[in-house]
N, C-alpha and C. Protein backbone atom coordinates (compact mmCIF):
# COMPACT_ATOMS: atom_id res chain seq x y z
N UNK A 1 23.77 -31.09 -57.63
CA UNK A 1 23.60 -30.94 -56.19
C UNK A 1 24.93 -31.28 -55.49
N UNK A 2 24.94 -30.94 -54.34
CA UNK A 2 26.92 -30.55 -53.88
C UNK A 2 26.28 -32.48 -52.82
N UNK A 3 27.68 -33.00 -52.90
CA UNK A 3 27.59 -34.68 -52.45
C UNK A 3 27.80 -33.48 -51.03
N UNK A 4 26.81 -33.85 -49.89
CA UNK A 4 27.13 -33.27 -48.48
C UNK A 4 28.47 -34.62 -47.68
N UNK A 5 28.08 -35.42 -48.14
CA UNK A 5 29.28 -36.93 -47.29
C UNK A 5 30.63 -36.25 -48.33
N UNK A 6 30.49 -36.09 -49.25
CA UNK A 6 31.87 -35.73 -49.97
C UNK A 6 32.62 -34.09 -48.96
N UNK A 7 32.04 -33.46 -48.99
CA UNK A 7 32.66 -32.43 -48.10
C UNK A 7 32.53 -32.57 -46.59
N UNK A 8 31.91 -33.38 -45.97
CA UNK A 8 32.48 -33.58 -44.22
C UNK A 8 33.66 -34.41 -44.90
N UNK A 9 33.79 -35.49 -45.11
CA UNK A 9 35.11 -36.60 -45.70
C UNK A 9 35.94 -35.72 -45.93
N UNK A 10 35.75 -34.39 -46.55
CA UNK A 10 37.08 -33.43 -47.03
C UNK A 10 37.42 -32.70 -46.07
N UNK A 11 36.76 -31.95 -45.29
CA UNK A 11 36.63 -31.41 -43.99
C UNK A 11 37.40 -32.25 -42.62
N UNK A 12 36.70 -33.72 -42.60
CA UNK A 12 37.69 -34.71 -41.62
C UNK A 12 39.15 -35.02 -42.05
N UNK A 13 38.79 -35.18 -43.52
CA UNK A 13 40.41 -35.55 -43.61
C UNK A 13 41.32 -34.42 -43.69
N UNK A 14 40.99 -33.06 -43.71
CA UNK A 14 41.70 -31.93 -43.00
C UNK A 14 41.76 -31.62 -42.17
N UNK A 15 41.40 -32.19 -41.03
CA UNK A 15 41.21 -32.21 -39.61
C UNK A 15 40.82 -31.17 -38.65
N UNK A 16 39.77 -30.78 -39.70
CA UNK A 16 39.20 -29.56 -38.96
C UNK A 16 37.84 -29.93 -38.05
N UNK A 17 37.98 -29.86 -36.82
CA UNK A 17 37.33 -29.66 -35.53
C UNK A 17 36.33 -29.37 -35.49
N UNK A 18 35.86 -27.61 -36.04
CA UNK A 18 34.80 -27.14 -35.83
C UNK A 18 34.77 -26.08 -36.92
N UNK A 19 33.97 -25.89 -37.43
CA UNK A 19 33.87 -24.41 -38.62
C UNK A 19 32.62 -23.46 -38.10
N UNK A 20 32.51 -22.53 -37.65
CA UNK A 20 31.31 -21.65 -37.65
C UNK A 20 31.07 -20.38 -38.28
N UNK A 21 30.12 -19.45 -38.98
CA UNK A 21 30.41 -18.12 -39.33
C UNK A 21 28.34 -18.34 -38.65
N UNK A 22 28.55 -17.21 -38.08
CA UNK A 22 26.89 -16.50 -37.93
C UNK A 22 27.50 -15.65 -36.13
N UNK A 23 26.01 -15.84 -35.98
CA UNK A 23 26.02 -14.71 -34.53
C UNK A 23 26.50 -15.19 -33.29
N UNK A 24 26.87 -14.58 -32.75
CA UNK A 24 28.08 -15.19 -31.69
C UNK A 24 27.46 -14.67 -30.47
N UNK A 25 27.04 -15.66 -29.60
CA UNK A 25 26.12 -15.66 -28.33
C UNK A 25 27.12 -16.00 -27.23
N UNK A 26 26.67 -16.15 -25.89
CA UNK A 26 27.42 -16.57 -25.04
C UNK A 26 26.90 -17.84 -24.89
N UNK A 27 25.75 -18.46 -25.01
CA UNK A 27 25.27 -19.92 -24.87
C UNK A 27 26.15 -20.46 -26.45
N UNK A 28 26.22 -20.05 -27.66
CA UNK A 28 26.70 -20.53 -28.52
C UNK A 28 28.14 -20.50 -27.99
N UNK A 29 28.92 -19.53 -27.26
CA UNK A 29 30.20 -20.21 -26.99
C UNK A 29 30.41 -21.42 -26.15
N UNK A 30 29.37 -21.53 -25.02
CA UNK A 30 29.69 -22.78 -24.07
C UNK A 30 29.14 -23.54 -25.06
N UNK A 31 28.52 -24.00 -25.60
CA UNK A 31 28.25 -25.49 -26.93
C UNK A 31 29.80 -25.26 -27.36
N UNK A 32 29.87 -24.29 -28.38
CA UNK A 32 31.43 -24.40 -28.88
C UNK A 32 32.64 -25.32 -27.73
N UNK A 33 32.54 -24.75 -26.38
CA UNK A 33 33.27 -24.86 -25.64
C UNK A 33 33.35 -26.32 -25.17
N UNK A 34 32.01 -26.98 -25.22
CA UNK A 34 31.68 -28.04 -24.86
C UNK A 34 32.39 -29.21 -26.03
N UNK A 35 31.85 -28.71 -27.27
CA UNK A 35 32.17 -29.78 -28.24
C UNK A 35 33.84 -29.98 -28.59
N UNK A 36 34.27 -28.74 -28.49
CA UNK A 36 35.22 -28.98 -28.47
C UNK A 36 36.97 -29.63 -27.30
N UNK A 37 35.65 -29.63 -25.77
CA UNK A 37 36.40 -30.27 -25.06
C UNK A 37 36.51 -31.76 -25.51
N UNK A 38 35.25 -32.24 -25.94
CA UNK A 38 34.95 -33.70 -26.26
C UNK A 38 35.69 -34.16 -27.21
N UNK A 39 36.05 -33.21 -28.00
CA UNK A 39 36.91 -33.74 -29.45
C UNK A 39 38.45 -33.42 -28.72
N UNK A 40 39.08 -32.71 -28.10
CA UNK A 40 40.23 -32.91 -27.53
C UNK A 40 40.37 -34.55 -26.59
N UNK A 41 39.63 -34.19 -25.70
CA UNK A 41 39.42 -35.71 -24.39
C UNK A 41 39.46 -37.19 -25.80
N UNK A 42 39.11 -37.11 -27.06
CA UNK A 42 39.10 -38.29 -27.87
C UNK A 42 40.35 -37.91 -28.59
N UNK A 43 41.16 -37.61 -29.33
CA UNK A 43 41.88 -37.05 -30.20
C UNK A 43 43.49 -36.76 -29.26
N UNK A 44 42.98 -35.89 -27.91
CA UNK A 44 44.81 -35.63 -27.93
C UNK A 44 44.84 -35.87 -26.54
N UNK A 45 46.52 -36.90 -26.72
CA UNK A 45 46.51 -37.55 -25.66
C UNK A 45 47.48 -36.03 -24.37
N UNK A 46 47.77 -35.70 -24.70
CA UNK A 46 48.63 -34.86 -23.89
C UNK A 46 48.30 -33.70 -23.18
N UNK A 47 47.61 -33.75 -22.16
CA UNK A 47 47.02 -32.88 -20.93
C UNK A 47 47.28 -31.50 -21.32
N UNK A 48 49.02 -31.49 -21.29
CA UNK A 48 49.31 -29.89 -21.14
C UNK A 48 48.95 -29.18 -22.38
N UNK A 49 48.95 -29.95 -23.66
CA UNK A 49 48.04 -29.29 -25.08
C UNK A 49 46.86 -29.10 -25.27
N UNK A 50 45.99 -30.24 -24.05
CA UNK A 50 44.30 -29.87 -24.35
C UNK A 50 43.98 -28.69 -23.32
N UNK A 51 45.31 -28.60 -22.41
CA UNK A 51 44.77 -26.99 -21.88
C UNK A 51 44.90 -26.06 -22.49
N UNK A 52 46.10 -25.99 -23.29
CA UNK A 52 46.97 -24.76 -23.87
C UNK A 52 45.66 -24.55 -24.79
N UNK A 53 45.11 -25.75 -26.02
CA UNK A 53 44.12 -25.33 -26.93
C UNK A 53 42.69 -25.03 -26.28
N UNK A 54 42.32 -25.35 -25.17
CA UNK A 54 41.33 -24.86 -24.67
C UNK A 54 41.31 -23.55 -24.06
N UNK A 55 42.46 -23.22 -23.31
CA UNK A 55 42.48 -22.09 -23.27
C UNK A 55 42.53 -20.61 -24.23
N UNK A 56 43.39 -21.30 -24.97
CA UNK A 56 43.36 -20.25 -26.24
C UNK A 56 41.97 -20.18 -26.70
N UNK A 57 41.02 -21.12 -26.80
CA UNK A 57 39.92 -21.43 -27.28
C UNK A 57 38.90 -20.16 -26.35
N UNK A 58 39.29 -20.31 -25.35
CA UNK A 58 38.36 -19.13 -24.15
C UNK A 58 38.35 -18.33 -24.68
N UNK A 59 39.80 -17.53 -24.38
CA UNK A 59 39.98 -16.08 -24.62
C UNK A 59 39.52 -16.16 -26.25
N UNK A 60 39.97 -16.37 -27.32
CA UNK A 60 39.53 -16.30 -28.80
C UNK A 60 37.65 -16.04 -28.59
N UNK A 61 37.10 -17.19 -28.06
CA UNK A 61 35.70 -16.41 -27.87
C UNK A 61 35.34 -15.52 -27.17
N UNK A 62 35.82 -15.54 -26.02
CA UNK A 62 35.65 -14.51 -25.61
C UNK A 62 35.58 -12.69 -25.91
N UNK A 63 36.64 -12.74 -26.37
CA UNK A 63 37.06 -11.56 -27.63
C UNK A 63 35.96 -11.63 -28.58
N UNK A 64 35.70 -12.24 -29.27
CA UNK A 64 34.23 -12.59 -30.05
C UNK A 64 32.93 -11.88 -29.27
N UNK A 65 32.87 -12.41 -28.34
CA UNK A 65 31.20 -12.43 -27.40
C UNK A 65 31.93 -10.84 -27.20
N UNK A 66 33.10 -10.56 -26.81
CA UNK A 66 32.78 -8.99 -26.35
C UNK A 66 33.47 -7.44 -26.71
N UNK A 67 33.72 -8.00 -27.76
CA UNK A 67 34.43 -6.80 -28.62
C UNK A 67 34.18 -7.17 -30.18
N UNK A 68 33.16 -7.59 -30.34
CA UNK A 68 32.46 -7.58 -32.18
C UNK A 68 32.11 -6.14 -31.82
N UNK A 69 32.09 -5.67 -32.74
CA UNK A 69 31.93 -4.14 -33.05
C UNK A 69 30.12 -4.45 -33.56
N UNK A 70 28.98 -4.39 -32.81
CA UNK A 70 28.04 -4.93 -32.90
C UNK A 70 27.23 -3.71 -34.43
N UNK A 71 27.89 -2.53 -34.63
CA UNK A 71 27.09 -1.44 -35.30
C UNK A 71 27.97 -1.72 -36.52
N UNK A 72 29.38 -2.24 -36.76
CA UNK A 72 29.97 -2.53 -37.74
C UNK A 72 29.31 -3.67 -38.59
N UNK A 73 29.25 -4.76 -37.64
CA UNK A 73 28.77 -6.36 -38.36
C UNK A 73 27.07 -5.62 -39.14
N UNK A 74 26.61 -5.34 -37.92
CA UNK A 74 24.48 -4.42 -38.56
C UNK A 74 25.02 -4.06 -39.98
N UNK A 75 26.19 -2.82 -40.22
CA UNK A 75 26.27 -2.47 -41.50
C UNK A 75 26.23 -3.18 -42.60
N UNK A 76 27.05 -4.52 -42.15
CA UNK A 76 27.63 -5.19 -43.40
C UNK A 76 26.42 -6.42 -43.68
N UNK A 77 26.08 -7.25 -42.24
CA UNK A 77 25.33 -8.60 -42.47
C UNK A 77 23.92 -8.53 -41.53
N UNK A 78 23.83 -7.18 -40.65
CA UNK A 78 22.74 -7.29 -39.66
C UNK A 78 23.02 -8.05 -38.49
N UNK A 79 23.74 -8.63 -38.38
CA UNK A 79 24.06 -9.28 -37.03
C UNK A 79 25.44 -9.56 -36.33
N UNK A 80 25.56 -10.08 -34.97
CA UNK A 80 26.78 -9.77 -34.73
C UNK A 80 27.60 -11.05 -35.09
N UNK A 81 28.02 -10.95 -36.52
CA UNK A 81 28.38 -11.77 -37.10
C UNK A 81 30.03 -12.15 -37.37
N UNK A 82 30.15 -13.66 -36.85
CA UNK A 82 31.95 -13.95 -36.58
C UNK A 82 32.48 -15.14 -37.40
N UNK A 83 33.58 -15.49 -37.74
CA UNK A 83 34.00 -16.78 -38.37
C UNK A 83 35.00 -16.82 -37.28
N UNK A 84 34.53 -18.56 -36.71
CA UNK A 84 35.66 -19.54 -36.25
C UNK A 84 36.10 -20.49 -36.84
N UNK A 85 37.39 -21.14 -36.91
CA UNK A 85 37.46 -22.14 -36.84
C UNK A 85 38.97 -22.75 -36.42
N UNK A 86 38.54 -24.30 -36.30
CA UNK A 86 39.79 -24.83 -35.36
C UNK A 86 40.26 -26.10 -35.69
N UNK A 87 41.22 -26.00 -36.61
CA UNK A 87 42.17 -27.66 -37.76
C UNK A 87 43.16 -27.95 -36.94
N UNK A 88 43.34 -29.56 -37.11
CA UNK A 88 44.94 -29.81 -36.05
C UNK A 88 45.54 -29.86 -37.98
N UNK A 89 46.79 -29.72 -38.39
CA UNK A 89 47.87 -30.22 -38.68
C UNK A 89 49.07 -29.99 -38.57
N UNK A 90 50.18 -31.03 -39.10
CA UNK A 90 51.44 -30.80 -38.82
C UNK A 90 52.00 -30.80 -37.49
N UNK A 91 50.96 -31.49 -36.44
CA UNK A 91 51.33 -31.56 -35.26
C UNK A 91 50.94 -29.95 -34.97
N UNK A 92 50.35 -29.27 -35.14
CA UNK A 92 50.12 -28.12 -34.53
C UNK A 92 48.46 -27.78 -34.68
N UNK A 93 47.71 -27.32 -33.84
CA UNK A 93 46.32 -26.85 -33.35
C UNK A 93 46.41 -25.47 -34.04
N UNK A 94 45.41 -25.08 -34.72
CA UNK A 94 45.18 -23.88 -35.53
C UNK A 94 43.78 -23.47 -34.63
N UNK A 95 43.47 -22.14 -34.35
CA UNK A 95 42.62 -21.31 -33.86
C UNK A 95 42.27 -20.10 -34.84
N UNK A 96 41.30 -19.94 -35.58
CA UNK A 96 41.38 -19.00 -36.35
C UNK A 96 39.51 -18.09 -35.81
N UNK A 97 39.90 -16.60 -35.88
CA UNK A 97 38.64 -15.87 -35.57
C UNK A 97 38.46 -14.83 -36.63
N UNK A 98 37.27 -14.71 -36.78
CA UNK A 98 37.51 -13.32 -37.66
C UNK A 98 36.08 -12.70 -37.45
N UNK A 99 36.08 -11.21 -37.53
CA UNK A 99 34.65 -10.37 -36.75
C UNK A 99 35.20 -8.70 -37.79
N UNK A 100 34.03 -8.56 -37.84
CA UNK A 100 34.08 -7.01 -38.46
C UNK A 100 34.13 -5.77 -37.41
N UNK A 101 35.48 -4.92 -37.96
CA UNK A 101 35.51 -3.75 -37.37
C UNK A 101 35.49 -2.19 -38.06
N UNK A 102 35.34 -1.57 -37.15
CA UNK A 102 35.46 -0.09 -37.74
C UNK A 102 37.08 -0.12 -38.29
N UNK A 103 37.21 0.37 -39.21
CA UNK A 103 37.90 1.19 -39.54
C UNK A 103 38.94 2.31 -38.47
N UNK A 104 38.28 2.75 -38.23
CA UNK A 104 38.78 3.81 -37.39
C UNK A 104 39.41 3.38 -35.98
N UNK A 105 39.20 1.60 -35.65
CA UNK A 105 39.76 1.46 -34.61
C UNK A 105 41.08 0.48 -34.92
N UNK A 106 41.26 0.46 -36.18
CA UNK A 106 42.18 -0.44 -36.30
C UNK A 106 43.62 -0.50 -35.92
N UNK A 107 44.06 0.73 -36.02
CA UNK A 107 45.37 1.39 -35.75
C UNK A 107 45.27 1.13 -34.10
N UNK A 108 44.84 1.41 -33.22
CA UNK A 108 44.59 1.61 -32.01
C UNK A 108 45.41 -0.61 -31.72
N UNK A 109 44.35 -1.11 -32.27
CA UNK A 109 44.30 -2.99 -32.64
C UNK A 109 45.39 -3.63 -32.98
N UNK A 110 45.68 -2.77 -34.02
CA UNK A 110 47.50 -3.22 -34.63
C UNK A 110 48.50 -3.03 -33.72
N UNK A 111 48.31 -1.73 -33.26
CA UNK A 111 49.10 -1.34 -32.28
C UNK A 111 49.87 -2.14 -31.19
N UNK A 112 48.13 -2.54 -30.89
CA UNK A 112 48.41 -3.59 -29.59
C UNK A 112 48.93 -4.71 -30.00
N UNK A 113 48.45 -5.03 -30.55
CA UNK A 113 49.17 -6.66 -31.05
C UNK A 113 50.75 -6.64 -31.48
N UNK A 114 50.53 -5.93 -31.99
CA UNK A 114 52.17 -5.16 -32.40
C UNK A 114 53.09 -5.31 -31.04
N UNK A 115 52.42 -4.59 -30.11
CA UNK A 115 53.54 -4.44 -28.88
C UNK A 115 53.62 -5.84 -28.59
N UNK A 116 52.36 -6.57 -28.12
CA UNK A 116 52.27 -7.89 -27.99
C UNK A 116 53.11 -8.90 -28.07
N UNK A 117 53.02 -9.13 -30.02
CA UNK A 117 54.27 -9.74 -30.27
C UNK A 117 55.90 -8.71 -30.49
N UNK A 118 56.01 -7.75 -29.93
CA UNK A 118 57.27 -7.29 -29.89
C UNK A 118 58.40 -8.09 -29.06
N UNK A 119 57.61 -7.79 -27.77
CA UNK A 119 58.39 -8.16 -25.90
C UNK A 119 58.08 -10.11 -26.28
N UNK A 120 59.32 -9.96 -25.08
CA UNK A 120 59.86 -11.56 -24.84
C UNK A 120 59.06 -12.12 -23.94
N UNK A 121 59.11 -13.53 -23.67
CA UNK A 121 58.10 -14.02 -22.74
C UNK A 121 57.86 -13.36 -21.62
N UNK A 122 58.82 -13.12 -21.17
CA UNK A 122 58.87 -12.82 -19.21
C UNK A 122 58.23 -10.78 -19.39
N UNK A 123 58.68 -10.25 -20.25
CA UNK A 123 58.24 -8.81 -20.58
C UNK A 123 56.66 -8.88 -20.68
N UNK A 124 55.65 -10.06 -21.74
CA UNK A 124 54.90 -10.23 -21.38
C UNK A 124 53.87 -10.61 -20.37
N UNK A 125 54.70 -11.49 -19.53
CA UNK A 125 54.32 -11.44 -18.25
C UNK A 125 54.25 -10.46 -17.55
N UNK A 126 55.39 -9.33 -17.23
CA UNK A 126 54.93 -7.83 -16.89
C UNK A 126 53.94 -7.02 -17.34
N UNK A 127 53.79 -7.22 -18.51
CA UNK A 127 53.32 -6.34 -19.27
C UNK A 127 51.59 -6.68 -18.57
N UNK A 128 51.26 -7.97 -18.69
CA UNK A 128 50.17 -8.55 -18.18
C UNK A 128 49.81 -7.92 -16.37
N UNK A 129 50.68 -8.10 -15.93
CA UNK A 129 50.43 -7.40 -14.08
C UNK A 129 50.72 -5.79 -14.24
N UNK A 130 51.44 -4.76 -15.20
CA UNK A 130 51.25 -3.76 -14.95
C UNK A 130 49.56 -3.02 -15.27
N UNK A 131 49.08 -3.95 -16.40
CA UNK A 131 47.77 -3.87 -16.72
C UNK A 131 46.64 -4.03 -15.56
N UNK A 132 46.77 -5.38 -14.96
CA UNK A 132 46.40 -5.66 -13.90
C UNK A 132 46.12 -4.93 -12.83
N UNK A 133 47.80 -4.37 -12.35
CA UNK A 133 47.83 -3.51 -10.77
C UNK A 133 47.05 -1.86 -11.54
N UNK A 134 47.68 -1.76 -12.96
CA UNK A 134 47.22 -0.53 -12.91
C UNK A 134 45.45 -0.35 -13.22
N UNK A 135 45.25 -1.50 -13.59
CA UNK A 135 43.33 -1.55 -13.50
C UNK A 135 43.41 -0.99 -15.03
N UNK A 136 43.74 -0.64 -15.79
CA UNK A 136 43.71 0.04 -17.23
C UNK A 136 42.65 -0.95 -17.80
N UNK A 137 41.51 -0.74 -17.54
CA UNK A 137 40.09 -1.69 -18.53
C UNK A 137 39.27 -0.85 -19.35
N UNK A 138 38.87 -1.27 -20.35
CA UNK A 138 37.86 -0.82 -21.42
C UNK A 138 36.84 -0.64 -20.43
N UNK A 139 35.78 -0.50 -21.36
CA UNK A 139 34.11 -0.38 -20.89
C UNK A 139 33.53 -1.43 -21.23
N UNK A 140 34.55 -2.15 -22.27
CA UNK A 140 34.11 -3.67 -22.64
C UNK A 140 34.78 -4.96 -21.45
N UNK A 141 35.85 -4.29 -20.20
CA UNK A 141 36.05 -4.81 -19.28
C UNK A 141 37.19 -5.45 -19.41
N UNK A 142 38.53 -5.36 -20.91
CA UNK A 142 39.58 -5.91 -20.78
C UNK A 142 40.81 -5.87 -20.48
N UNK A 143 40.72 -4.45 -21.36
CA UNK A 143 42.23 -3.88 -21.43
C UNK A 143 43.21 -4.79 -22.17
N UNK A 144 42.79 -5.32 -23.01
CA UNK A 144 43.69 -6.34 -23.63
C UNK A 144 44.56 -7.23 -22.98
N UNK A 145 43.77 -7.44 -21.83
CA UNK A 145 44.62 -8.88 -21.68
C UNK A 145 44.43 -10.05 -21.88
N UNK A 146 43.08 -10.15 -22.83
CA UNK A 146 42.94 -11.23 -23.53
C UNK A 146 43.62 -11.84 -24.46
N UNK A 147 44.10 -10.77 -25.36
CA UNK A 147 45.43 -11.20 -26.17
C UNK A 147 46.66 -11.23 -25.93
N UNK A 148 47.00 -10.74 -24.71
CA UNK A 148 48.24 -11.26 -23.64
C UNK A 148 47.84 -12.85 -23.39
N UNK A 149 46.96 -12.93 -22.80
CA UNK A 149 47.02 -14.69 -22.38
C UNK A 149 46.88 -15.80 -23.49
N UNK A 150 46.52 -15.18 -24.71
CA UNK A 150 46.54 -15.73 -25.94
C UNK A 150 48.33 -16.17 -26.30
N UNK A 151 49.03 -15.11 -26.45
CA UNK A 151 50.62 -15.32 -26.74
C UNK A 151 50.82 -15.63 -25.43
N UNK A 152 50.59 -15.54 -23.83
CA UNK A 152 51.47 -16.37 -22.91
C UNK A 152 50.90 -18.15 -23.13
N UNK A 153 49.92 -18.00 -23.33
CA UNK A 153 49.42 -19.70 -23.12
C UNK A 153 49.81 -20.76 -24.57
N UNK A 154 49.58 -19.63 -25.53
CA UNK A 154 50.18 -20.31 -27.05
C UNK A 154 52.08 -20.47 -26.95
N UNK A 155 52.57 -19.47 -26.45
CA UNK A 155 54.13 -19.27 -26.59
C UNK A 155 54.42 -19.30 -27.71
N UNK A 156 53.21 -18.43 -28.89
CA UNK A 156 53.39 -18.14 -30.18
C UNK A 156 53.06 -16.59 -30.22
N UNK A 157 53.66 -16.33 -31.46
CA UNK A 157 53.26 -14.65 -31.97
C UNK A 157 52.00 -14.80 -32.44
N UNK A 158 50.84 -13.29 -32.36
CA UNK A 158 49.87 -13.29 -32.83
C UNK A 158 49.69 -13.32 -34.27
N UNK A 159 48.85 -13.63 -35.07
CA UNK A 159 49.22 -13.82 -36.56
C UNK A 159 47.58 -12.87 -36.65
N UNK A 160 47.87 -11.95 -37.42
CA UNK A 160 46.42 -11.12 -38.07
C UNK A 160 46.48 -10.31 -39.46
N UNK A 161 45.23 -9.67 -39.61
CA UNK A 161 45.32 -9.49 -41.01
C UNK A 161 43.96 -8.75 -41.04
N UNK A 162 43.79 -7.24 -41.00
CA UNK A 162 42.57 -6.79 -41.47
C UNK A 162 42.24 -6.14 -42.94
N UNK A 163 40.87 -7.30 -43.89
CA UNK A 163 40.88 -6.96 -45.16
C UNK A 163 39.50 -5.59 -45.27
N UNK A 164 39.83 -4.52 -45.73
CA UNK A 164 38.91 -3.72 -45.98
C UNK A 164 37.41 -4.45 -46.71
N UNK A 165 36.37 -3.72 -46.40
CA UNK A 165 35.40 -4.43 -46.53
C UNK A 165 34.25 -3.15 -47.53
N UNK A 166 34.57 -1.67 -46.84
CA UNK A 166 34.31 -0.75 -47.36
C UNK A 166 35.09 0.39 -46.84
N UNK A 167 34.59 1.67 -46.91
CA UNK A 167 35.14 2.41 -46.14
C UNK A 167 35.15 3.01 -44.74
N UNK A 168 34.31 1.90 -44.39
CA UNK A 168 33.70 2.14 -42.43
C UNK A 168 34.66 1.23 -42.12
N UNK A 169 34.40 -0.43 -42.76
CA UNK A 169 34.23 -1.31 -42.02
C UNK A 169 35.38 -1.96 -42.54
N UNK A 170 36.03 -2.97 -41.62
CA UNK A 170 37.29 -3.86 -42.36
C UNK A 170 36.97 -5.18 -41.18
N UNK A 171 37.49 -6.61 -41.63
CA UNK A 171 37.58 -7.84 -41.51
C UNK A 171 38.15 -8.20 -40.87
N UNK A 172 38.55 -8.16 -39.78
CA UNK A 172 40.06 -8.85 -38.68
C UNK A 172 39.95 -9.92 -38.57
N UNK A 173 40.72 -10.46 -38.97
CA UNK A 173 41.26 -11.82 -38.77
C UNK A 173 42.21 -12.28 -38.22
N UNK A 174 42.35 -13.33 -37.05
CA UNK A 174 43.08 -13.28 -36.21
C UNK A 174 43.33 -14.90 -36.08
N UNK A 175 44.57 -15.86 -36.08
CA UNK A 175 44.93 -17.01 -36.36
C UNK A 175 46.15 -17.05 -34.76
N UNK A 176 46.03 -18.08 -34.40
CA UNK A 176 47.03 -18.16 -33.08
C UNK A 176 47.31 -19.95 -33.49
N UNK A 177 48.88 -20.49 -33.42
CA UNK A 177 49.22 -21.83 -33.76
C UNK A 177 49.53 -22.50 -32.23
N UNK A 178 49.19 -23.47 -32.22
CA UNK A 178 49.67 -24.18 -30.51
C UNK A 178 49.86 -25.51 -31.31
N UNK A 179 51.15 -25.61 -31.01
CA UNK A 179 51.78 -27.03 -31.75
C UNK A 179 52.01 -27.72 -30.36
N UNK A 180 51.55 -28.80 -30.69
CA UNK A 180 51.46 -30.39 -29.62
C UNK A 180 52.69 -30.53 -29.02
N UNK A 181 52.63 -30.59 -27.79
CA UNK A 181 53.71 -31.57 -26.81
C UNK A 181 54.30 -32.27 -27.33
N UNK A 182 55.76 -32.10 -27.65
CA UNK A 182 55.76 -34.13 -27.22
C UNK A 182 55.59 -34.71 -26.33
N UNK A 183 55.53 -36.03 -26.93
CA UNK A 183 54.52 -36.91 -25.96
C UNK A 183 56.11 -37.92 -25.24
């Protein structure tokens, strides 16, 4: 039988926060949202990092609650099914998401992220208000500027990785680093 105290002990002493994989609700993000304000407010003393990781923390679910490819996840697990999770080390906050997509939209995904991390800070900042003034939104209501405020608020490159799953469906995985203030 697996010792359950032996793997939280392994889990804390890797300093991982929160782990989740199942269906991704909008009441399950405010709990997420909640627990994990509480574990910042105990853990990190430095204001401008428990925003930066909370914020990143938004948009990351957010993206979750509204762009899971809900007919992709049915194929593979029946539900709209996501992996989070969120480790401090090395002085740096790890954000990691991952949700099943079509296939067929991936190129479109890379793309973006691609341009994303191409442009320099202040380009991203344009890039963010031409989106804006020009109204350019999905039907899912974003236009990707969720992963704009992800690299302006991290002041990191996006880190991803989609693993084929079959021939519909593939795995995106998506990791963003926010390393701590000094204090």
């Amino acid at each position: 039988m697996i010792d359950l105290l032996e793997q939280y002990e392994r889990m804390h002493d890797n300093n991982i926060m929160l782990s989740f994989k199942g269906e991704v609700t909008f009441d399950l993000v405010n709990s997420i949202l909640k627990i994990i304000e509480e574990r910042l407010n105990r853990t990190e003393e430095d204001l401008k990092t428990k925003k930066k990781v909370y914020n990143v923390l938004v948009e990351c679910l957010q993206n979750l609650c509204h762009h899971i490819e809900e007919s992709a996840t049915e194929e593979t697990f029946g539900t709209k099914t996501a992996i989070l999770m969120i480790y401090m080390n090395n002085n740096t906050y790890h954000v990691l998401t991952g949700n099943y997509i079509y296939n067929k939209n991936i190129d479109h995904l890379k793309n973006w992220l691609d341009q994303i991390n191409s442009v320099s800070k202040d380009e991203l900042r344009e890039l963010y208000k031409k989106i804006l003034n020009n109204e350019q939104f999905s039907e899912k209501g974003g236009g990707g500027l969720g992963f704009i405020d992800i690299a302006r608020k991290s002041g990191q490159k996006l880190n991803y990785n989609f693993k084929p799953v079959n021939d519909n469906v593939s795995f995106f995985s998506f990791q963003i680093n926010i390393p701590k203030q000094e204090v």
